[in-house]
PDB file of N, CA and C in Angstrom:
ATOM      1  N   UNK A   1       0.825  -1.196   0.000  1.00  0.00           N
ATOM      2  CA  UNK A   1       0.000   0.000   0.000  1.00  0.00           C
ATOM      3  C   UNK A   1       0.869   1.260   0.000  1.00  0.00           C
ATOM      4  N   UNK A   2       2.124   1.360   1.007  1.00  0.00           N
ATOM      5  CA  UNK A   2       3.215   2.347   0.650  1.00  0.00           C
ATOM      6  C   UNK A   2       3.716   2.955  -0.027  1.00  0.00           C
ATOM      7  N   UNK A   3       4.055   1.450  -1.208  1.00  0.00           N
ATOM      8  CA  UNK A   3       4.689   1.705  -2.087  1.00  0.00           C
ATOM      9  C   UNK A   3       3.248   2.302  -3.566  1.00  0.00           C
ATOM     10  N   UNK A   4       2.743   2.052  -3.219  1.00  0.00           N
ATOM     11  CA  UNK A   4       1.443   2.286  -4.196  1.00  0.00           C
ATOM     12  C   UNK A   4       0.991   3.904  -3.850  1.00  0.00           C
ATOM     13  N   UNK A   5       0.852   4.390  -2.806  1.00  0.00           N
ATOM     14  CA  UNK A   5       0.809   5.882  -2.639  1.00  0.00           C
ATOM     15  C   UNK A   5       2.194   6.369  -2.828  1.00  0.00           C
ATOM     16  N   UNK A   6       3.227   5.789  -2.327  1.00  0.00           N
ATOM     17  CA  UNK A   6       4.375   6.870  -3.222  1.00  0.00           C
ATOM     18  C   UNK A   6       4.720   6.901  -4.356  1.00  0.00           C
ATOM     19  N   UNK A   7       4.337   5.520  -5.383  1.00  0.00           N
ATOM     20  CA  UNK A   7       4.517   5.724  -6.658  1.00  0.00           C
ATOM     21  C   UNK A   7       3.290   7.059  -7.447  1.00  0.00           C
ATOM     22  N   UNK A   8       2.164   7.146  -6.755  1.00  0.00           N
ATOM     23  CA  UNK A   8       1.541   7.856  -7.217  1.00  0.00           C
ATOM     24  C   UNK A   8       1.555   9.149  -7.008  1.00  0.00           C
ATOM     25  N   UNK A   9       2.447   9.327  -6.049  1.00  0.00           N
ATOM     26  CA  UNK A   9       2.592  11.432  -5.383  1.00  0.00           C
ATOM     27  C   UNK A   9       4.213  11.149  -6.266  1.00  0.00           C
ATOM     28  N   UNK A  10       5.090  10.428  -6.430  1.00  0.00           N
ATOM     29  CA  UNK A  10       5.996  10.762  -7.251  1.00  0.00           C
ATOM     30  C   UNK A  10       5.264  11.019  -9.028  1.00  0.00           C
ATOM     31  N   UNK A  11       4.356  10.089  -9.661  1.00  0.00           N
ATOM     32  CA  UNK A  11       3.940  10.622 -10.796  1.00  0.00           C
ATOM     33  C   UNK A  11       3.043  11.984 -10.430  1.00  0.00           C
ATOM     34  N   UNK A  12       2.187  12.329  -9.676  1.00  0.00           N
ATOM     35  CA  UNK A  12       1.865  13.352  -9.707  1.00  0.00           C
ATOM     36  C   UNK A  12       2.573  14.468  -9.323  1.00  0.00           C
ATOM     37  N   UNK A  13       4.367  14.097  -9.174  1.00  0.00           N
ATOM     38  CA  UNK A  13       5.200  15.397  -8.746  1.00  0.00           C
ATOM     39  C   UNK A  13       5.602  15.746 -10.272  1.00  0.00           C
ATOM     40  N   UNK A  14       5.925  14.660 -11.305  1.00  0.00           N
ATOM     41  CA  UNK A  14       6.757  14.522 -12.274  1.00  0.00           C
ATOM     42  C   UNK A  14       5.737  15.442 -13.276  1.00  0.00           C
ATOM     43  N   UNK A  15       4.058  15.152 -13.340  1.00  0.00           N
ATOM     44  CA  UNK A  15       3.292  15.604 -13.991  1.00  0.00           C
ATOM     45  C   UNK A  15       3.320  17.257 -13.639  1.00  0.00           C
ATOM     46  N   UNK A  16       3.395  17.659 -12.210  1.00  0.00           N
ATOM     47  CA  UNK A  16       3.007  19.005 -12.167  1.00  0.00           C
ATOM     48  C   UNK A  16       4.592  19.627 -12.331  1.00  0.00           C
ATOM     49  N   UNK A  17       5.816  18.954 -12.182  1.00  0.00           N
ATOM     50  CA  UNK A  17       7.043  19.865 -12.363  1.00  0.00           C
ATOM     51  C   UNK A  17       7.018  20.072 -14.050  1.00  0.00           C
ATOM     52  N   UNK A  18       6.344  19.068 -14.752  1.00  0.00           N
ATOM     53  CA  UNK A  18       6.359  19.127 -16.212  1.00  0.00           C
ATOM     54  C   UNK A  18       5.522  20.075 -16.695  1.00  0.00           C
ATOM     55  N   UNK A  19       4.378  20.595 -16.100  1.00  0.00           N
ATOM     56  CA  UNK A  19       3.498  21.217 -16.394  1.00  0.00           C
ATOM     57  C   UNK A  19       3.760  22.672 -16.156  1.00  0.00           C
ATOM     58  N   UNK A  20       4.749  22.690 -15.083  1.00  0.00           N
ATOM     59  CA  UNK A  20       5.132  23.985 -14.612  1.00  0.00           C
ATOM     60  C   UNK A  20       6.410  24.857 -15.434  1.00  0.00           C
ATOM     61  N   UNK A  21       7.536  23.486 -15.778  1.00  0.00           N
ATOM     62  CA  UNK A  21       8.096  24.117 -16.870  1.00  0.00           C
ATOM     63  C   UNK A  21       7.897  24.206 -18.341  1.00  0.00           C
ATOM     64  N   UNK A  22       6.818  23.760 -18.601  1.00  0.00           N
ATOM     65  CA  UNK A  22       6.029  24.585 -19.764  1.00  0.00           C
ATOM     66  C   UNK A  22       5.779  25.496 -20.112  1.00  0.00           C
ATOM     67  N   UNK A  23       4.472  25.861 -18.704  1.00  0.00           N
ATOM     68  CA  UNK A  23       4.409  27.408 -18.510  1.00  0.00           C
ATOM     69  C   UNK A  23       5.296  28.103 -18.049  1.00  0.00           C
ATOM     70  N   UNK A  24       6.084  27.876 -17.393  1.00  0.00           N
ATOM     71  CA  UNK A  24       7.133  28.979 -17.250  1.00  0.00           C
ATOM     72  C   UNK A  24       8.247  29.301 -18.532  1.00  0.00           C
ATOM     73  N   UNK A  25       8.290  28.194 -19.328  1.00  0.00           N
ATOM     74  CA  UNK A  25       9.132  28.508 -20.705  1.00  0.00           C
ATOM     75  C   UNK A  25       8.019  29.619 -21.470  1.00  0.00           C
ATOM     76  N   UNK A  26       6.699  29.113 -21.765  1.00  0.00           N
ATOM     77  CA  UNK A  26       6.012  30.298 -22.635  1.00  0.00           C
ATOM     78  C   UNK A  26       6.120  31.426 -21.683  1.00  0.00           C
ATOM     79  N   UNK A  27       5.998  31.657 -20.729  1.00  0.00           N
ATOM     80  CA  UNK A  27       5.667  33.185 -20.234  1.00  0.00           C
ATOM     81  C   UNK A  27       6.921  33.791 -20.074  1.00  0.00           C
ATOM     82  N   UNK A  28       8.392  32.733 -19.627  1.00  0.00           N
ATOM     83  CA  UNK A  28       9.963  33.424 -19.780  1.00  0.00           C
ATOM     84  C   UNK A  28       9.997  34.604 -21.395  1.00  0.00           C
ATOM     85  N   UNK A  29       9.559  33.460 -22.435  1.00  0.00           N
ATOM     86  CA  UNK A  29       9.530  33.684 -23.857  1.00  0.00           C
ATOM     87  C   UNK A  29       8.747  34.467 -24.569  1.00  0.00           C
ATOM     88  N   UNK A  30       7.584  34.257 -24.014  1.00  0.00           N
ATOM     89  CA  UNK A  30       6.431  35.618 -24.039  1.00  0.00           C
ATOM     90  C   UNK A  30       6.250  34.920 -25.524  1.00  0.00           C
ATOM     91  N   UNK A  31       5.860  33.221 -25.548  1.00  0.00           N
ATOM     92  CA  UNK A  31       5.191  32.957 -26.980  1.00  0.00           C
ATOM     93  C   UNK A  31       3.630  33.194 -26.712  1.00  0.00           C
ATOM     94  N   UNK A  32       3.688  33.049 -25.407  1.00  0.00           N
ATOM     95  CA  UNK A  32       1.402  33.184 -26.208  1.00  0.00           C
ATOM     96  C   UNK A  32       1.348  34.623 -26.775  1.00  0.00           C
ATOM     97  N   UNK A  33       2.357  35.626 -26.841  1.00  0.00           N
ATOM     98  CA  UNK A  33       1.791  36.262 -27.865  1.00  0.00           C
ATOM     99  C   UNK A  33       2.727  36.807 -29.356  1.00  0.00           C
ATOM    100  N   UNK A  34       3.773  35.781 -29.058  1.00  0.00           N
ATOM    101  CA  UNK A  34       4.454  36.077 -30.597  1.00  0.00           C
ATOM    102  C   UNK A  34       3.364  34.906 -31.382  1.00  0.00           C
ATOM    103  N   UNK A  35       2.726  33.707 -30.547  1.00  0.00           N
ATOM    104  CA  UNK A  35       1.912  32.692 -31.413  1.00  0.00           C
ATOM    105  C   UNK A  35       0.637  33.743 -31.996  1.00  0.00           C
ATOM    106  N   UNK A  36       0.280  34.804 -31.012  1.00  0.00           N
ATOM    107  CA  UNK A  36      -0.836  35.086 -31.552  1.00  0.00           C
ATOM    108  C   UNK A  36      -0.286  36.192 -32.629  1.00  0.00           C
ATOM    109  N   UNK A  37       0.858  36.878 -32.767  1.00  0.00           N
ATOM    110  CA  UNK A  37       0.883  37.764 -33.634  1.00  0.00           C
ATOM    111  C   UNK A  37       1.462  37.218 -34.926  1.00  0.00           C
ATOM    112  N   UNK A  38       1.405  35.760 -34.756  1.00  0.00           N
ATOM    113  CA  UNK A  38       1.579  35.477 -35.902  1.00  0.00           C
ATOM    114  C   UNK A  38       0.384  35.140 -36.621  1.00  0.00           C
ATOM    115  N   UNK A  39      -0.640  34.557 -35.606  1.00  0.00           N
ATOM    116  CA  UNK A  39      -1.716  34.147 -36.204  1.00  0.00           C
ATOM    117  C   UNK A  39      -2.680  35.496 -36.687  1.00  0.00           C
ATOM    118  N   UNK A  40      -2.412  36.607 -36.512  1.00  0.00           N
ATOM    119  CA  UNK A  40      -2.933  37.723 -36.427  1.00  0.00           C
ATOM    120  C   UNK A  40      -3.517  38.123 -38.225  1.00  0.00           C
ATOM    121  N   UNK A  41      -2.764  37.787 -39.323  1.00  0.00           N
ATOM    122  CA  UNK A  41      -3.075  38.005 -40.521  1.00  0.00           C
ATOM    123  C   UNK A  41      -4.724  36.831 -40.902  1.00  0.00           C
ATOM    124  N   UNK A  42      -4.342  35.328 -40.387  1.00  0.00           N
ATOM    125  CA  UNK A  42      -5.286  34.641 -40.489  1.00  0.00           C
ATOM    126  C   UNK A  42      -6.485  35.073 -39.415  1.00  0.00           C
ATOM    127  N   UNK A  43      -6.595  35.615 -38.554  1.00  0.00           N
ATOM    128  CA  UNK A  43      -7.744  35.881 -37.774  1.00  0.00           C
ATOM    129  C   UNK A  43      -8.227  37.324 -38.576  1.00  0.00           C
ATOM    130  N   UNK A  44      -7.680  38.026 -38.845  1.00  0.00           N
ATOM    131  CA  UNK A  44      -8.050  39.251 -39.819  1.00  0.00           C
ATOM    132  C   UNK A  44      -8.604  38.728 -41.000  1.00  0.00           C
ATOM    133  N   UNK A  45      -8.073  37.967 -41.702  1.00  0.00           N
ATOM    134  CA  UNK A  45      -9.273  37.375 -42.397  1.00  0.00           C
ATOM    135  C   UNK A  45     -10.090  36.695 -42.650  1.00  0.00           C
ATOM    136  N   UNK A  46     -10.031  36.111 -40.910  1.00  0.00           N
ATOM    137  CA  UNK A  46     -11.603  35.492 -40.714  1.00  0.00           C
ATOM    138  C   UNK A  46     -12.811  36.564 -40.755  1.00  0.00           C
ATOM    139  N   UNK A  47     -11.873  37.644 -39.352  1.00  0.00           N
ATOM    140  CA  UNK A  47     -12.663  38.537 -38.969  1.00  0.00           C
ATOM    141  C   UNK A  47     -13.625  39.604 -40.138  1.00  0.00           C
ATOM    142  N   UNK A  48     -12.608  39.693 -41.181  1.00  0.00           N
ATOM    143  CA  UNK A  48     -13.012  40.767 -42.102  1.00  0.00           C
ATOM    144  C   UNK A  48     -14.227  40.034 -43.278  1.00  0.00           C
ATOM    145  N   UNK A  49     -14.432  38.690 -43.096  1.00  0.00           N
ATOM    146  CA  UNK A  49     -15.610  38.185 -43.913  1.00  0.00           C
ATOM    147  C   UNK A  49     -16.509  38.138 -43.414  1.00  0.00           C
ATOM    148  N   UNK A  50     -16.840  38.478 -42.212  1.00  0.00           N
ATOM    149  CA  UNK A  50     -18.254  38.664 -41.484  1.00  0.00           C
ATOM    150  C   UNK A  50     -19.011  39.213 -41.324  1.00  0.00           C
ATOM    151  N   UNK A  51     -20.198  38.226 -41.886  1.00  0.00           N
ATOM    152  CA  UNK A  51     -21.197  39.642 -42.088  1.00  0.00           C
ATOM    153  C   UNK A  51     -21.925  40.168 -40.932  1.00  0.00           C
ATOM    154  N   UNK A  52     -22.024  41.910 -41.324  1.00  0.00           N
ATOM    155  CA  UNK A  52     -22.438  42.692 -40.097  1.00  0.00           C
ATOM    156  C   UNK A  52     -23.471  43.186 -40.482  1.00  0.00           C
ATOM    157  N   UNK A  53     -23.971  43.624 -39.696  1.00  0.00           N
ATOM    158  CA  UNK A  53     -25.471  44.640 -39.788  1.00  0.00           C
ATOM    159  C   UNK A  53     -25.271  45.634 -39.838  1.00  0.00           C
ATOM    160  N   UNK A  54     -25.268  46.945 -40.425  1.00  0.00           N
ATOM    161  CA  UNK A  54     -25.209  48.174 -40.444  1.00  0.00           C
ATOM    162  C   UNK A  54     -25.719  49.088 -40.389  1.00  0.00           C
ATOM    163  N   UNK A  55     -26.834  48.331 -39.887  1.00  0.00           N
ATOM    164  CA  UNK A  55     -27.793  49.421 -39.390  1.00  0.00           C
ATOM    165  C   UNK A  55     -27.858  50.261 -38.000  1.00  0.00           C
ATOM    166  N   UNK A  56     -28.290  51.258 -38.150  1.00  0.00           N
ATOM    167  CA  UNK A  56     -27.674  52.225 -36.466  1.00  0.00           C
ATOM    168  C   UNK A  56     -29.413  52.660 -35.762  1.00  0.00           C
TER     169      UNK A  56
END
């Protein structure tokens, strides 16, 4: 039973140290928003085919 709860708080250490240097690499790097300024031409031309109402 010991060994069965420490194998499982060691995978759940391995999962959250992995999870943590993830996020800490994107936010060191500041990609969530070089990803979005790249995606920025394709969302502009989603955005710009939509039809609007123009009425006031």
């Amino acid at each position: 039973m010991k060994k069965k709860a420490l194998k499982v708080l060691k995978t759940t250490g391995l999962v959250a140290g992995g999870f943590f240097g993830v996020t800490f690499t994107v936010y060191y790097f500041n990609l969530d928003m070089k990803m979005t300024a790249a995606m920025q031409p394709l969302l502009n031309y989603v955005y710009d085919r939509v039809e609007r109402d123009q009425h006031l």
